[in-house]
N, C-alpha and C. Protein backbone atom coordinates (compact mmCIF):
# COMPACT_ATOMS: atom_id res chain seq x y z
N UNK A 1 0.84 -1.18 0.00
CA UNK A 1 0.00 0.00 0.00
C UNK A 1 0.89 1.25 0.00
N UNK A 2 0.19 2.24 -1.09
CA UNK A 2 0.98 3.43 -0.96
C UNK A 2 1.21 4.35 0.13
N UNK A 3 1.97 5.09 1.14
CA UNK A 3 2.00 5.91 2.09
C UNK A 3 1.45 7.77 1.17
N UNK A 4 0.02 7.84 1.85
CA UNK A 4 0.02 8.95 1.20
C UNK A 4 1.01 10.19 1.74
N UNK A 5 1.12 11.07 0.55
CA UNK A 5 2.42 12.16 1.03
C UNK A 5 1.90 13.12 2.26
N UNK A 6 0.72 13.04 2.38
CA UNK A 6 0.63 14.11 3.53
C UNK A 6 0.72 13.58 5.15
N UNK A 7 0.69 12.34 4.59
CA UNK A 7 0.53 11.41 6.04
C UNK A 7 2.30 11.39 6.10
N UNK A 8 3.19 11.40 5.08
CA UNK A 8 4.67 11.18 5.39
C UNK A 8 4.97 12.90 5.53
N UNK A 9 4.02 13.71 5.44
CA UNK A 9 4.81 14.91 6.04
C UNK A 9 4.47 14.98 7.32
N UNK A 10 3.53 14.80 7.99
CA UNK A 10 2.88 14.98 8.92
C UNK A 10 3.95 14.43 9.98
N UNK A 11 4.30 13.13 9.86
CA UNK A 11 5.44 12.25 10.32
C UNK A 11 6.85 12.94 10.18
N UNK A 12 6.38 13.99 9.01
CA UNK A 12 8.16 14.21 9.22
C UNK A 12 8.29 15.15 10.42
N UNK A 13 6.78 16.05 10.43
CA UNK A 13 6.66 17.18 11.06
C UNK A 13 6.86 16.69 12.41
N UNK A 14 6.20 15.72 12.89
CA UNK A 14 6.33 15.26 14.18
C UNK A 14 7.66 14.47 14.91
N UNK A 15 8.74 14.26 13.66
CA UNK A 15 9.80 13.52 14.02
C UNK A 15 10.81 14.65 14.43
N UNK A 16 10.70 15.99 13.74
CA UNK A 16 11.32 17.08 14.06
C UNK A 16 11.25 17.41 15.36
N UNK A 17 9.61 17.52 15.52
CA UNK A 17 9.41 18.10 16.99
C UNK A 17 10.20 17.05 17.78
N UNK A 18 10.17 16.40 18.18
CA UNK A 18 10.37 15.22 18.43
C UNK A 18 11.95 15.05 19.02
N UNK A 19 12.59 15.20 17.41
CA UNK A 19 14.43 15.30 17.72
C UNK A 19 14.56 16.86 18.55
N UNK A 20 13.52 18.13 18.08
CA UNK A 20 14.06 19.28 18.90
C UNK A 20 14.09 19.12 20.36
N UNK A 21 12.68 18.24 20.88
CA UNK A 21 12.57 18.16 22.26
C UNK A 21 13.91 17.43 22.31
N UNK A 22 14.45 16.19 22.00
CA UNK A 22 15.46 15.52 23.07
C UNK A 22 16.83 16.20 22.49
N UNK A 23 17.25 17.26 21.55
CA UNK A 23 18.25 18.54 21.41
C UNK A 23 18.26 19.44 22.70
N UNK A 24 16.50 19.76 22.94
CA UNK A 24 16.28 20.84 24.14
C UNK A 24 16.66 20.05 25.59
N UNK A 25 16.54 19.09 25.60
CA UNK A 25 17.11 17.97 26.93
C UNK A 25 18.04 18.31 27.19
N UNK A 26 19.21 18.36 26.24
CA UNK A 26 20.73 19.07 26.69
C UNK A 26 20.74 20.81 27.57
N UNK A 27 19.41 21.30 27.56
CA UNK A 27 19.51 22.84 27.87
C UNK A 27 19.62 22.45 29.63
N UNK A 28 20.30 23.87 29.84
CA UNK A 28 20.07 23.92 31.14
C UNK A 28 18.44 24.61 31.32
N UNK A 29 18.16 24.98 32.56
CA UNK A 29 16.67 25.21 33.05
C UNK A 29 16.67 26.71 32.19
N UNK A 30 17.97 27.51 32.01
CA UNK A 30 18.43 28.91 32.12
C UNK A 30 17.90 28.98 30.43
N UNK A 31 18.66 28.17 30.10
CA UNK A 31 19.07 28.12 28.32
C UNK A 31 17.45 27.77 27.88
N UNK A 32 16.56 27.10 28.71
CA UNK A 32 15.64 27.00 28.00
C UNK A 32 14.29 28.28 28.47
N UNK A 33 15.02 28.92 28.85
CA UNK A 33 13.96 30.36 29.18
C UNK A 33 14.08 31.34 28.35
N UNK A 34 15.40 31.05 27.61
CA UNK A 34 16.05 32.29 26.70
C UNK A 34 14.72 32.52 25.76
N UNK A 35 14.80 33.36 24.69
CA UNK A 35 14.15 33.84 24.11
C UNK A 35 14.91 35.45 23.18
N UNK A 36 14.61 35.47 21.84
CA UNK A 36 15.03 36.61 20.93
C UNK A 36 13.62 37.37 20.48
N UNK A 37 13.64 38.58 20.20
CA UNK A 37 12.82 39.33 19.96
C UNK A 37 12.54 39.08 18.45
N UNK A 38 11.08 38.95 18.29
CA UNK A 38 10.67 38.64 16.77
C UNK A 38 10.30 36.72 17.02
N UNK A 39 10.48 36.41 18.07
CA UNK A 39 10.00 34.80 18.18
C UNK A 39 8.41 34.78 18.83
N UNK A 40 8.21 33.36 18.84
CA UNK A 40 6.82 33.06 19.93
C UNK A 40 7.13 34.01 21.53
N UNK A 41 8.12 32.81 22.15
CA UNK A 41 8.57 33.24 23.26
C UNK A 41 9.48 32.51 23.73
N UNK A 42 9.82 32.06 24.71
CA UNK A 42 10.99 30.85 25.34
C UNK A 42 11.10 29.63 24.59
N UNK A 43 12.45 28.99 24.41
CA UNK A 43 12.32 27.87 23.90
C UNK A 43 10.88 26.68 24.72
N UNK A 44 11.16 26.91 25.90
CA UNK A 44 10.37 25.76 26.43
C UNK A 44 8.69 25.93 26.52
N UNK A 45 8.38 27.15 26.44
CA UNK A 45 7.01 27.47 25.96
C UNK A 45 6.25 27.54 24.39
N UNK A 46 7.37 27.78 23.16
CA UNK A 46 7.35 27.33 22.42
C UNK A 46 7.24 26.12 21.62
N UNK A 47 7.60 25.29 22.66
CA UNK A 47 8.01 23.89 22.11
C UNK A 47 6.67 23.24 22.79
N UNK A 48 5.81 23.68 23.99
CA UNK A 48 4.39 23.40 24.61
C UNK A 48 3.68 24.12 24.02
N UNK A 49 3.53 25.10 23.08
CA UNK A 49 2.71 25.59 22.17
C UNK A 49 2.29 24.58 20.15
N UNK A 50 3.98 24.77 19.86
CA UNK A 50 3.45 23.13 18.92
C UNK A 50 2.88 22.46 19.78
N UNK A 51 3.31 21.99 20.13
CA UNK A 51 2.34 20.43 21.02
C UNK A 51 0.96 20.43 20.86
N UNK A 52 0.64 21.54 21.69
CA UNK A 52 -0.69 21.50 22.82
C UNK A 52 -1.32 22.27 21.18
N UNK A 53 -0.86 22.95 19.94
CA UNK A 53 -1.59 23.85 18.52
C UNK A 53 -1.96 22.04 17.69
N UNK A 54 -0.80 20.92 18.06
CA UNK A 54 -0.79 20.28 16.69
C UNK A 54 -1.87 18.78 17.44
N UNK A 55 -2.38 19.05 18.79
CA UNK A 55 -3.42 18.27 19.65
C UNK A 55 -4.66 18.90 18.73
N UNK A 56 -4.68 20.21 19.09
CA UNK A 56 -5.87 20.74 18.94
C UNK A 56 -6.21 20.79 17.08
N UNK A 57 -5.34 20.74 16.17
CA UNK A 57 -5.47 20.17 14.79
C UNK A 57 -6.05 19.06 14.67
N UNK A 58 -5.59 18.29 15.06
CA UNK A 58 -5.90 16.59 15.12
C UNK A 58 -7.23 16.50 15.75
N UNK A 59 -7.18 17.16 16.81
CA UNK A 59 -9.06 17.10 17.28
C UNK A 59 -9.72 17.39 16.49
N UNK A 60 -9.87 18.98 15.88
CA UNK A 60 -10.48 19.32 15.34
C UNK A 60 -10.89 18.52 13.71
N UNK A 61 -9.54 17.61 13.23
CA UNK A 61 -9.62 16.81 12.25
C UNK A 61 -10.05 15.17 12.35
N UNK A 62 -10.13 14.83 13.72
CA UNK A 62 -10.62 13.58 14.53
C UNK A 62 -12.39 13.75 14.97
N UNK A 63 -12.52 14.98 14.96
CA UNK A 63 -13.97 14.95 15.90
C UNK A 63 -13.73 14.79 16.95
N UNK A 64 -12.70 14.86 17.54
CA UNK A 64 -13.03 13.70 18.87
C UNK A 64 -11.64 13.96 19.64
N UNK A 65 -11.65 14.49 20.78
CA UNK A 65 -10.21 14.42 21.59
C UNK A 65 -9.22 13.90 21.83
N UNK A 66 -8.15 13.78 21.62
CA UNK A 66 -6.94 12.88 21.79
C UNK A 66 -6.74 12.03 23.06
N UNK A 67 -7.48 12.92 24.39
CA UNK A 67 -7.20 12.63 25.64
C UNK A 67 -8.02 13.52 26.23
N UNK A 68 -8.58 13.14 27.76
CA UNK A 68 -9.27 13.66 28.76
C UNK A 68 -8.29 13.86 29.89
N UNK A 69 -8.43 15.18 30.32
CA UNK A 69 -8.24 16.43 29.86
C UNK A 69 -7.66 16.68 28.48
N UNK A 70 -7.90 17.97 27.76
CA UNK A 70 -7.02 18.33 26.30
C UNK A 70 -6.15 18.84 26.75
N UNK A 71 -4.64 18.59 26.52
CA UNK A 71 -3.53 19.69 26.83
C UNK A 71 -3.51 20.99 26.76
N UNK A 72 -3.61 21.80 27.62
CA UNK A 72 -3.63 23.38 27.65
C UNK A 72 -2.64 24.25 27.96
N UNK A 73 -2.64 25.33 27.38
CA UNK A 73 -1.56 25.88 28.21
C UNK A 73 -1.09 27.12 29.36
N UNK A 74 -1.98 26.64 30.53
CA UNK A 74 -2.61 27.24 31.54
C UNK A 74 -1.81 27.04 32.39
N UNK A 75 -0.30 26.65 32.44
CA UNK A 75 0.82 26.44 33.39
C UNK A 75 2.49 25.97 33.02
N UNK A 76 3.48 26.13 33.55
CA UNK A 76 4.33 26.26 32.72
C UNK A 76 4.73 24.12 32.42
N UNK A 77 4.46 24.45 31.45
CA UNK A 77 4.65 23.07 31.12
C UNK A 77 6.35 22.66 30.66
N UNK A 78 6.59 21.63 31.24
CA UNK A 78 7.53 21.10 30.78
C UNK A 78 8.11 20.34 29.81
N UNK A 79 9.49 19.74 29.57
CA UNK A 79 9.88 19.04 27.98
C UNK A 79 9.36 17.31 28.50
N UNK A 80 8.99 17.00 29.69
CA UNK A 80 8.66 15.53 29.69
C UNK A 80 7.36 15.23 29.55
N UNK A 81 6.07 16.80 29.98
CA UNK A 81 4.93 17.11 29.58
C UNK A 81 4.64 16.79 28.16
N UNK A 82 5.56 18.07 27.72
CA UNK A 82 5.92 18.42 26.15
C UNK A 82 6.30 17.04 25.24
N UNK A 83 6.39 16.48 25.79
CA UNK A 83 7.18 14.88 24.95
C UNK A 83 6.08 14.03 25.24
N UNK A 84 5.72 13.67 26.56
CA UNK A 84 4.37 13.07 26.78
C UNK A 84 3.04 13.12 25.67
N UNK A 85 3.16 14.59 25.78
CA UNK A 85 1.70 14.77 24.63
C UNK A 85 2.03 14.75 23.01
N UNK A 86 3.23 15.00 22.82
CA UNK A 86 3.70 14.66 21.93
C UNK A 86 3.69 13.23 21.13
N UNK A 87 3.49 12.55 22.44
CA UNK A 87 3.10 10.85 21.86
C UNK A 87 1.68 11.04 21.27
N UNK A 88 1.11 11.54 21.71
CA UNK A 88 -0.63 11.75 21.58
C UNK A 88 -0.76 12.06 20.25
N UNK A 89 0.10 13.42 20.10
CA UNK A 89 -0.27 13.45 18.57
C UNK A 89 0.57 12.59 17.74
N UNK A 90 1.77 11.97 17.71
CA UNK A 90 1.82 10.56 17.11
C UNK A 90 0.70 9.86 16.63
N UNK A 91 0.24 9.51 17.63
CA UNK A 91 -0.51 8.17 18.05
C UNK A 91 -1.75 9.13 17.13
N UNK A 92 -2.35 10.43 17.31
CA UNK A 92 -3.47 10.71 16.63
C UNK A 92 -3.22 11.45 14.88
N UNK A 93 -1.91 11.35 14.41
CA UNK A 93 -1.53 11.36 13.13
C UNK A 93 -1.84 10.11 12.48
N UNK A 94 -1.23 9.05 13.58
CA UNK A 94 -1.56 7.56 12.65
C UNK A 94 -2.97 7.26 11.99
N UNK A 95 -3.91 7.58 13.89
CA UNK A 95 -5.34 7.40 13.35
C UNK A 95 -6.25 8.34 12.57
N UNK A 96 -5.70 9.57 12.22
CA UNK A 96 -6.20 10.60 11.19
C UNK A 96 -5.98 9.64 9.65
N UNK A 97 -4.91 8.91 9.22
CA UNK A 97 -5.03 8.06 8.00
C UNK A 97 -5.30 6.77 8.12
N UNK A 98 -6.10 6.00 9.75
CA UNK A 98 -5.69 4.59 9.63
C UNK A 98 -6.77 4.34 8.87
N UNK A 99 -7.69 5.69 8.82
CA UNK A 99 -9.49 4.94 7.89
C UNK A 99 -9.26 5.22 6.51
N UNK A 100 -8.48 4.94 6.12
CA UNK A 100 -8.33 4.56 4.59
C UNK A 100 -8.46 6.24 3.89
N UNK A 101 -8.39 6.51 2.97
CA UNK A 101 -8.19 7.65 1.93
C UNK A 101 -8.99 9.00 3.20
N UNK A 102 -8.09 10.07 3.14
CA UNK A 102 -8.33 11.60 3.44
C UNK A 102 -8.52 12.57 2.91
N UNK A 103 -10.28 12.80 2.76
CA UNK A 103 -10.89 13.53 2.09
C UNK A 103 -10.55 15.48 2.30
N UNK A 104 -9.14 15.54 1.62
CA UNK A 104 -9.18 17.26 2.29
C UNK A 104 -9.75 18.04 2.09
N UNK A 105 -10.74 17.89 1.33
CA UNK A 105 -12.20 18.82 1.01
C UNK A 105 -13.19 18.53 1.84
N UNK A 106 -13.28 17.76 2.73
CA UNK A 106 -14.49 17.26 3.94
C UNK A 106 -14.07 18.54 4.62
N UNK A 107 -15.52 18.60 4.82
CA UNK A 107 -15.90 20.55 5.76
C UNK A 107 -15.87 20.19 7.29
N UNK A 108 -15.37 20.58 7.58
CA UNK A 108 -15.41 20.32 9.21
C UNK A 108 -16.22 21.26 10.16
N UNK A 109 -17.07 21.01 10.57
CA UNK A 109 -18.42 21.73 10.93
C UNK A 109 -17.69 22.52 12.50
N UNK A 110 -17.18 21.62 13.72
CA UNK A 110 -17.13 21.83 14.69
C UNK A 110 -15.87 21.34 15.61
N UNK A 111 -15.09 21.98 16.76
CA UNK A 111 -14.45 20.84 17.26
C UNK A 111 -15.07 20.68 18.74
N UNK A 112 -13.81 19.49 19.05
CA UNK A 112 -14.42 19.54 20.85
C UNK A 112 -13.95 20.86 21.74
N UNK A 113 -12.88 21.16 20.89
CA UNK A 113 -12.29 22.24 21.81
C UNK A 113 -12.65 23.35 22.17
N UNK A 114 -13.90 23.53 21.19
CA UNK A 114 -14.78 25.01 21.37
C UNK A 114 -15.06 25.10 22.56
N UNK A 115 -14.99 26.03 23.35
CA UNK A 115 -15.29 26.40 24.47
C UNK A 115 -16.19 27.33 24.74
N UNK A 116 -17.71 27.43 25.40
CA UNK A 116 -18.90 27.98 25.47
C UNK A 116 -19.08 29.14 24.66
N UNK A 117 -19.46 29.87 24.18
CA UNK A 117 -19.53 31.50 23.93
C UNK A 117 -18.18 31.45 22.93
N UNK A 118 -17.15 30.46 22.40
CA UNK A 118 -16.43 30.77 21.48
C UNK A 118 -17.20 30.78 19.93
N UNK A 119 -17.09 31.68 19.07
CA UNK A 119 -17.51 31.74 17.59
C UNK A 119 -17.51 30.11 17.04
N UNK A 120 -18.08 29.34 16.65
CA UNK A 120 -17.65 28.56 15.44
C UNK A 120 -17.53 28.53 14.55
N UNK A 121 -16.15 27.68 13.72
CA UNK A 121 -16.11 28.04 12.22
C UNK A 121 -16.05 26.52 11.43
N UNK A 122 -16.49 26.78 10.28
CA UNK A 122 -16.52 25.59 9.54
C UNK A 122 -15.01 25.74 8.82
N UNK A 123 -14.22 24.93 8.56
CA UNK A 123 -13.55 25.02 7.38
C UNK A 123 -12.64 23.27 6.78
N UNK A 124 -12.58 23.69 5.34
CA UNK A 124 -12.03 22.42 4.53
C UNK A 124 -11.13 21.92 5.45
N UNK A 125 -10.96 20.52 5.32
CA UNK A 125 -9.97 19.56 6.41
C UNK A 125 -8.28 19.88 5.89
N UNK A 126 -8.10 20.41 4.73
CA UNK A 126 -6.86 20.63 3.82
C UNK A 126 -6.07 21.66 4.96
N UNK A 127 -7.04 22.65 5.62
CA UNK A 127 -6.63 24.26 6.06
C UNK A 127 -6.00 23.70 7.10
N UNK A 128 -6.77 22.94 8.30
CA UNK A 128 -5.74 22.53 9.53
C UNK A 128 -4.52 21.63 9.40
N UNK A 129 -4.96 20.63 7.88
CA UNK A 129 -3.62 19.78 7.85
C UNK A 129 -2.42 20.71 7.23
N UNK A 130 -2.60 21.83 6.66
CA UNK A 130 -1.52 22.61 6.04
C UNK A 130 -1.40 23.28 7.30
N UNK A 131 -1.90 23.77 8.44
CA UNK A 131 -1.22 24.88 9.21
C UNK A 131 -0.53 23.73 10.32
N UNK A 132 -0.89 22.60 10.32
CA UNK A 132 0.13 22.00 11.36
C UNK A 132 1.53 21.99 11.09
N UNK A 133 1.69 21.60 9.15
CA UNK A 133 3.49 21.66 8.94
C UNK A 133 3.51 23.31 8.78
N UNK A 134 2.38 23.98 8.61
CA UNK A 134 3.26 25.30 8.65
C UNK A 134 3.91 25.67 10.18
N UNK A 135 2.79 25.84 10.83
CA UNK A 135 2.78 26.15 12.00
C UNK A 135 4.34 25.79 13.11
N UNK A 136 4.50 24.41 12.79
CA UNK A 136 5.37 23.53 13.42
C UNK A 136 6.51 23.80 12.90
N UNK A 137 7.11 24.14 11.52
CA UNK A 137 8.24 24.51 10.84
C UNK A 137 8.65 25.92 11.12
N UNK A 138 7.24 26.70 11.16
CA UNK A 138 7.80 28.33 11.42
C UNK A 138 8.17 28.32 13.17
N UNK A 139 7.76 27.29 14.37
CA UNK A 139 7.94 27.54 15.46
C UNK A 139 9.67 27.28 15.53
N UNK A 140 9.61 25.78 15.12
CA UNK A 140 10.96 24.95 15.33
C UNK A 140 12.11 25.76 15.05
N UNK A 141 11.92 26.83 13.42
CA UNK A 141 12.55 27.56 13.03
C UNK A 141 12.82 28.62 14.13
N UNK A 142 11.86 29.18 14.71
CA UNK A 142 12.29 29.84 16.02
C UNK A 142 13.10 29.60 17.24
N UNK A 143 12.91 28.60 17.33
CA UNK A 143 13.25 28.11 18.39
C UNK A 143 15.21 27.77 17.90
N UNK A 144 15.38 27.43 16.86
CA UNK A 144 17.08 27.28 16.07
C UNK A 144 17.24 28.93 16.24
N UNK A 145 16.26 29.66 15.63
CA UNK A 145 16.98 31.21 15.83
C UNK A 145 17.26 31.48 17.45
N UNK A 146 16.80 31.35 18.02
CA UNK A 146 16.93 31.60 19.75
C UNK A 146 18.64 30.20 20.05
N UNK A 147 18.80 29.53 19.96
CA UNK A 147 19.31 28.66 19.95
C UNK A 147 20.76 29.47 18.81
N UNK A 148 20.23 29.44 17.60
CA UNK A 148 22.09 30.33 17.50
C UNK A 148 22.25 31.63 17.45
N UNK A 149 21.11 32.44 18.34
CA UNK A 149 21.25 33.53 18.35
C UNK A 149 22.11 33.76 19.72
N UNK A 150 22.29 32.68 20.55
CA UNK A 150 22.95 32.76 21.53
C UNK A 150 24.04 31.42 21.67
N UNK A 151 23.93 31.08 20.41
CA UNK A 151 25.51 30.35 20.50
C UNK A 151 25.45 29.16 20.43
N UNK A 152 24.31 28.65 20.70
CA UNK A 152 24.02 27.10 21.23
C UNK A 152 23.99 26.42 19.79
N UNK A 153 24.25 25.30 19.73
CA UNK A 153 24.21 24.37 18.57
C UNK A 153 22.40 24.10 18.26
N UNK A 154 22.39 24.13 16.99
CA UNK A 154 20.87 23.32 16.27
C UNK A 154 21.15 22.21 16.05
N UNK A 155 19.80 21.51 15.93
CA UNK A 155 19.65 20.54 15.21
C UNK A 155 19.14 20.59 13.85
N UNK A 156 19.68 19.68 13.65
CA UNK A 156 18.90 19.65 11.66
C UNK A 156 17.80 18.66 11.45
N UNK A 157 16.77 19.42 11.11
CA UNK A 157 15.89 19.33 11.39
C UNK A 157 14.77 19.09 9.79
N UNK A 158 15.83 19.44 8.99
CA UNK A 158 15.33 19.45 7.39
C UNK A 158 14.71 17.70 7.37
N UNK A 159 14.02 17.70 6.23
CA UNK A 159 13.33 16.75 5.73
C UNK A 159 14.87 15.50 5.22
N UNK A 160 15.68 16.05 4.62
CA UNK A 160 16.59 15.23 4.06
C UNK A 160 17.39 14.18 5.60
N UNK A 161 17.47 14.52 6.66
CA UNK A 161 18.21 13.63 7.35
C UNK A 161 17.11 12.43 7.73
N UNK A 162 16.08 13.29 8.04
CA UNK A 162 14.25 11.93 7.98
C UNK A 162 14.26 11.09 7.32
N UNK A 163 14.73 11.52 5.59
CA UNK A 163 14.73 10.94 5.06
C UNK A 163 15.32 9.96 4.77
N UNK A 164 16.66 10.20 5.46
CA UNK A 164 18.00 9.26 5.39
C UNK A 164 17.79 8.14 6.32
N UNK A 165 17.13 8.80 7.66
CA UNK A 165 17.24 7.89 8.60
C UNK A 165 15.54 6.26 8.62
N UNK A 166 15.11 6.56 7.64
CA UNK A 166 13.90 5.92 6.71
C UNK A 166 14.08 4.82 5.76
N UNK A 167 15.48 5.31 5.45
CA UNK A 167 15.93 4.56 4.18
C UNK A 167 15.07 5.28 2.98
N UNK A 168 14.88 6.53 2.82
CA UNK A 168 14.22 7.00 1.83
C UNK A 168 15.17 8.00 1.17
N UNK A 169 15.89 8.35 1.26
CA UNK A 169 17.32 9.10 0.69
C UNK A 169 18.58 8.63 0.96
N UNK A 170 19.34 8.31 0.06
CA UNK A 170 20.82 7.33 0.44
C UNK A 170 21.97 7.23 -0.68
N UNK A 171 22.94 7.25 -1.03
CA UNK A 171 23.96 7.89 -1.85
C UNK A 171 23.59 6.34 -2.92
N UNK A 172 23.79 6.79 -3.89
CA UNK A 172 23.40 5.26 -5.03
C UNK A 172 24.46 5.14 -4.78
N UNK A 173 24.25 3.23 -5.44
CA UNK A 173 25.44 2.44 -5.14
C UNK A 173 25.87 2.37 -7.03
N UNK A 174 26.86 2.40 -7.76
CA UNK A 174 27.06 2.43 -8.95
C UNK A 174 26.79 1.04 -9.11
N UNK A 175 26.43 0.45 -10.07
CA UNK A 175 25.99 -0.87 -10.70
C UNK A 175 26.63 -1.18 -12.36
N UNK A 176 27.69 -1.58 -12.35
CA UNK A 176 28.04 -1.79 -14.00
C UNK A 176 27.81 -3.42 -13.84
């Protein structure tokens, strides 16, 4: 069976987050408070903002909550928090394609996450699956600018090392 491509970005998106959290493991408590002007905010609040943005995608593209309670971000959350829920959306990327073909033109009426007196909006299923790799690429990207804006080493985080480590990109072997 073919792997559709949005289901292997989605995976790539989440393998990133993923390698940044155990990169951010090496920070001290200090290094991960830092923050540059023109970002979200702290590495470590940043990195609980993907999380707790790419839960609330998946709900809203699930119908249906990942987990009771939904991850919020109503306290300072941490990278074992941050990694914890991070499994969640794993685990709710898989089951967003395990029902066979993903209709990205299906209208999505409602989520669970609405909260009383919030507006509701309808929109195509295409809009939340494109703002999760946006969303998640423009944070991560922040979070490398804060990171060598003060010296600290990045990780690489591009699609090509995913790919390597997949067996889906690899130097040809010559064949005469």
């Amino acid at each position: 069976m073919t792997t559709p491509p949005m289901l292997r970005q989605l995976r790539h998106d989440v393998w990133a987050t993923e390698r940044l959290v155990a990169h951010c493991r090496q920070l001290s408590t200090a290094q991960l408070e830092l923050t540059v002007p023109g970002t979200y905010g702290t590495i470590r609040r940043t990195l609980a903002h993907i999380v707790t943005s790419d839960e609330g995608y998946l709900t809203r593209l699930l119908g249906a909550l990942l987990h009771d309670p939904p991850f919020r971000l109503d306290h300072e959350v941490t990278l074992d928090e941050a990694a914890a829920h991070l499994a969640h959306v794993k685990d709710g990327v898989e089951r967003l394609f395990g029902g066979g073909e993903l209709d990205a033109d299906r209208l999505l009426r409602d989520t669970p996450l609405r909260r009383p007196g919030d507006p509701r909006f309808e929109m195509n299923a295409w809009a939340p699956l494109t703002q999760f790799v946006h969303h998640g690429s423009d944070h991560r990207a922040q979070i490398e600018t804060i990171l060598g804006a003060n010296g600290l080493t990045t990780p690489d985080l591009q699609v090509w090392p995913y790919a390597m480590e997949l067996g889906a990109s690899r130097e040809a072997k010559e064949t005469r």
